[in-house]
N, C-alpha and C. Protein backbone atom coordinates (compact mmCIF):
# COMPACT_ATOMS: atom_id res chain seq x y z
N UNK A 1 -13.16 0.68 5.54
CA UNK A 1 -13.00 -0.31 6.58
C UNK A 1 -12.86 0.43 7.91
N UNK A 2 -13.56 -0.11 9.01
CA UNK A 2 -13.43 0.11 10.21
C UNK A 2 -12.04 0.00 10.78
N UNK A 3 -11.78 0.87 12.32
CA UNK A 3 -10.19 -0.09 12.94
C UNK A 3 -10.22 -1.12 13.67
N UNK A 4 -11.86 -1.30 13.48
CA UNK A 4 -12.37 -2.91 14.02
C UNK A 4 -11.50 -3.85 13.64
N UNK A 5 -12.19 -3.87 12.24
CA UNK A 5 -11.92 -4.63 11.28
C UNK A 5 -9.42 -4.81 10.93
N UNK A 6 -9.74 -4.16 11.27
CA UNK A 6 -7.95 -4.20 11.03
C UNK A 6 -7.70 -5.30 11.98
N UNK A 7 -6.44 -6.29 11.05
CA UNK A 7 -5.91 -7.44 11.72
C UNK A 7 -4.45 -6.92 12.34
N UNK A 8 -4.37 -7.49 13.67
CA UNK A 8 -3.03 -6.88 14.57
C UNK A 8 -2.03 -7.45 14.02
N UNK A 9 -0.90 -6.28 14.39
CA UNK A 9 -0.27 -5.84 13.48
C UNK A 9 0.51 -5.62 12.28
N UNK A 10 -0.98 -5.08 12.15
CA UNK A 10 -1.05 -4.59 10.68
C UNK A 10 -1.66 -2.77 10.83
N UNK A 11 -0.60 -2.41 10.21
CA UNK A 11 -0.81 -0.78 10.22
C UNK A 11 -2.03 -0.24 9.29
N UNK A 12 -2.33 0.70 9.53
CA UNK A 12 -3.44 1.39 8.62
C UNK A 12 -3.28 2.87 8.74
N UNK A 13 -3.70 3.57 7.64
CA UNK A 13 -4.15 5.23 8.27
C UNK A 13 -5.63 5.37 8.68
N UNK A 14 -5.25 6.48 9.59
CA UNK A 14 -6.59 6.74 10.07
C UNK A 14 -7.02 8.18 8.47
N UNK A 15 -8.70 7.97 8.27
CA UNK A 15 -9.37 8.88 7.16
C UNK A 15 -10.46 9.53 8.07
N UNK A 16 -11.11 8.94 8.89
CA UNK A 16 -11.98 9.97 9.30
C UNK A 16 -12.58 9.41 10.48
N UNK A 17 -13.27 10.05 11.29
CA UNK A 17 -13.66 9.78 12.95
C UNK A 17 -15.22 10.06 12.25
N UNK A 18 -16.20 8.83 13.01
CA UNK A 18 -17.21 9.31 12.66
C UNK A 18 -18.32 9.49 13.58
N UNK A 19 -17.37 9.78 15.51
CA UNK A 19 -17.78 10.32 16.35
C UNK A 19 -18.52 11.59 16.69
N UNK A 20 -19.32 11.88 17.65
CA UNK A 20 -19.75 13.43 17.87
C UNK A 20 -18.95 13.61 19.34
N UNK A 21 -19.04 14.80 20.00
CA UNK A 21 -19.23 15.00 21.25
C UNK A 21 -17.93 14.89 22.06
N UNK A 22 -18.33 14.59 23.07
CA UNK A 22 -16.86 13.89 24.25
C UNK A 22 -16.04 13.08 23.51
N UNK A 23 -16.78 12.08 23.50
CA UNK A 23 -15.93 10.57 22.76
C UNK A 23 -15.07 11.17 21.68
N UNK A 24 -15.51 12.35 20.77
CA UNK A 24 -14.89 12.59 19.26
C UNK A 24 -13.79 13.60 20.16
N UNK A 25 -13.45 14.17 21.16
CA UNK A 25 -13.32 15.09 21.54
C UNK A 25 -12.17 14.72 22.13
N UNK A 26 -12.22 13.09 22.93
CA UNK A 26 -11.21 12.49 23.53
C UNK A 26 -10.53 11.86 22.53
N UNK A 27 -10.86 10.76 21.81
CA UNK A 27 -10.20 10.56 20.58
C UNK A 27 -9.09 11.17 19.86
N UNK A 28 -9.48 12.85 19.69
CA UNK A 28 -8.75 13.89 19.10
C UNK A 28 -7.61 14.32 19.96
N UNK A 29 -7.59 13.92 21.38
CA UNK A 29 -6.58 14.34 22.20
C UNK A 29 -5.85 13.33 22.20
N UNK A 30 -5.89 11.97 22.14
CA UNK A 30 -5.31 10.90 22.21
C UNK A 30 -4.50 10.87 20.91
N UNK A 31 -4.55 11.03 20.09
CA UNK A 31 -3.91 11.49 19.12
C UNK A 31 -4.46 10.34 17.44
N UNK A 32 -5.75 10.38 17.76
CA UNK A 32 -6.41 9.94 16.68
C UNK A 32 -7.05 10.74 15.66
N UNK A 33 -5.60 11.15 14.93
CA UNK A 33 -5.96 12.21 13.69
C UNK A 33 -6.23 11.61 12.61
N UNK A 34 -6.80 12.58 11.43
CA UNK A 34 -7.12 11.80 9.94
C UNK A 34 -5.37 11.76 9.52
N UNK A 35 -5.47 10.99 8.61
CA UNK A 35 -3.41 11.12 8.17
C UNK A 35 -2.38 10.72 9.20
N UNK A 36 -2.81 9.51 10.42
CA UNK A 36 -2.05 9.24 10.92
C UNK A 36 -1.83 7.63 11.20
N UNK A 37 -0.65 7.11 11.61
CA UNK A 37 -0.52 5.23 11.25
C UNK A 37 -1.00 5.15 12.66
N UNK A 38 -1.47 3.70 12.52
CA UNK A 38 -2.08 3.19 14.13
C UNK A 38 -2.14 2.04 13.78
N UNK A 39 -1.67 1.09 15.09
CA UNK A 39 -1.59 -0.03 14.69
C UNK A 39 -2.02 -1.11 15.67
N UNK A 40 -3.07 -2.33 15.23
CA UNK A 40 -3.65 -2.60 16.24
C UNK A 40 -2.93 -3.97 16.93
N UNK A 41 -2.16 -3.90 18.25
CA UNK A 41 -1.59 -4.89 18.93
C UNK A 41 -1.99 -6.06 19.65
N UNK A 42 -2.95 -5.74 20.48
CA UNK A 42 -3.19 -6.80 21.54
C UNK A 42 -4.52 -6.71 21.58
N UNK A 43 -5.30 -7.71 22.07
CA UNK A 43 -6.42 -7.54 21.94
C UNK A 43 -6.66 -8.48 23.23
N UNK A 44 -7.88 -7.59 24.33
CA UNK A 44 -8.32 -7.96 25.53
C UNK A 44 -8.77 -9.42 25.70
N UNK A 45 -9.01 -9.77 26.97
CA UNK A 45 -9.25 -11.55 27.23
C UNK A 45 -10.81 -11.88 26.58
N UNK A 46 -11.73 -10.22 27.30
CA UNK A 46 -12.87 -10.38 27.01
C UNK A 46 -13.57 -10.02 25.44
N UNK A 47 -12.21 -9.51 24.68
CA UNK A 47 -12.92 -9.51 23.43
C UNK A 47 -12.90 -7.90 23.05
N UNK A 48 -13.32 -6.92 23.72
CA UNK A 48 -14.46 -6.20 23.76
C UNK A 48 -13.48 -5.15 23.59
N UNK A 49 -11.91 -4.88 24.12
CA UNK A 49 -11.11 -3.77 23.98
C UNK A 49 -9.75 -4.39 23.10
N UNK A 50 -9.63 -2.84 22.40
CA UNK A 50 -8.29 -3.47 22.12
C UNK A 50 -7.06 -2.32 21.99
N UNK A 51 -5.50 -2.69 21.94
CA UNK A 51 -4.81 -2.36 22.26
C UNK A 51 -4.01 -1.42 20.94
N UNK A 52 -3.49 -0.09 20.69
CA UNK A 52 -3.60 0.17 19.57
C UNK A 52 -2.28 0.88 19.54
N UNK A 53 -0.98 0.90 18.84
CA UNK A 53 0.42 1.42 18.85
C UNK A 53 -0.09 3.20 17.88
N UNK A 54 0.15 4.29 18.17
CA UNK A 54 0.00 5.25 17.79
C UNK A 54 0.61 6.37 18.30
N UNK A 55 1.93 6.77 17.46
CA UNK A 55 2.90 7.99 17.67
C UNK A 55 3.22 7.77 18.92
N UNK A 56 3.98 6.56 19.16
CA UNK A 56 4.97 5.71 20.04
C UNK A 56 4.18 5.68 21.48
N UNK A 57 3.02 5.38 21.26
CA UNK A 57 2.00 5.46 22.63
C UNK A 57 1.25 4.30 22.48
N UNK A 58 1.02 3.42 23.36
CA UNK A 58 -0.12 2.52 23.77
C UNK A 58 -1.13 2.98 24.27
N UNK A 59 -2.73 2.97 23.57
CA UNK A 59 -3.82 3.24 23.69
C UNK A 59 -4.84 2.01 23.67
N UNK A 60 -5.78 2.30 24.83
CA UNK A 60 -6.66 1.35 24.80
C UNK A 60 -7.94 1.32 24.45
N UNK A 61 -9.12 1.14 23.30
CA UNK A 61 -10.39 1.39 22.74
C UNK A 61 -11.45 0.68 22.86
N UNK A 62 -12.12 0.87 23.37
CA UNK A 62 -13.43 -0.11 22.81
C UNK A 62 -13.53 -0.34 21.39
N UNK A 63 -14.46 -1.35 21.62
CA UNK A 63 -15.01 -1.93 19.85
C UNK A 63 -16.10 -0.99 19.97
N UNK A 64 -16.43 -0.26 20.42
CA UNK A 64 -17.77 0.78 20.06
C UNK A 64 -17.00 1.82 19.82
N UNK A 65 -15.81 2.23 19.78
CA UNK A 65 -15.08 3.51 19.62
C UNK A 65 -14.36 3.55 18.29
N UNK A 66 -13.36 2.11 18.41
CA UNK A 66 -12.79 1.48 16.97
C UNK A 66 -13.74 1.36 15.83
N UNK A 67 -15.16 0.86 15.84
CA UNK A 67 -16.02 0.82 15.28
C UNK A 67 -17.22 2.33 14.25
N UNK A 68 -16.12 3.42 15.04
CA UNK A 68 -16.74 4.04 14.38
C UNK A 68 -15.57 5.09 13.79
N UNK A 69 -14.02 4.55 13.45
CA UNK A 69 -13.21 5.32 12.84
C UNK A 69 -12.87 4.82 11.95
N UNK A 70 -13.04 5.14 10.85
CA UNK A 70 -12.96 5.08 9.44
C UNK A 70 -11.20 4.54 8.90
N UNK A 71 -10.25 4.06 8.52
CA UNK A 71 -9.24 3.80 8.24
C UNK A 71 -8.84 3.13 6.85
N UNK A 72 -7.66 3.11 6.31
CA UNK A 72 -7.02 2.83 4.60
C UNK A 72 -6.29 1.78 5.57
N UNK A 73 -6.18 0.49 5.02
CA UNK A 73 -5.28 -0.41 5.43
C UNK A 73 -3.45 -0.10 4.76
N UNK A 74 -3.04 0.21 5.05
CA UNK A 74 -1.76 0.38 4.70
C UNK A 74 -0.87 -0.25 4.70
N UNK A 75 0.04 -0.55 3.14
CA UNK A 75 1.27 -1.35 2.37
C UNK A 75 0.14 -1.93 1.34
């Protein structure tokens, strides 16, 4: 399952990024590791971004970014 696909909040682990380049590059600094909880909160007016709780930080993603990280729904 995508972290598209994850219903807010509701936690999941992240398994794998299936980015290249910058994008995979920024991701990895933001602190979107394999083996870590993220959890998706709020979700934008227009749809298109959404809001994500991860190692006590608010992060904001596109659905083209969420869409390509791999995640275990978790509980």
């Amino acid at each position: 399952m995508t972290l598209q696909e994850v219903k807010l909040n509701t936690k999941a682990i992240i398994k794998e990024l299936k980015v290249q380049g910058s994008i995979r590059r920024r991701l990895l600094d933001l602190g979107i590791l394999p083996n870590t909880v993220i959890e998706p909160v709020h979700t934008s007016p227009s749809g298109y971004m959404r809001a994500y709780f991860i190692k006590g930080t608010l992060i904001a993603l596109r659905d083209s970014e969420s869409s390509e990280i791999i995640v275990e729904q978790r509980g």
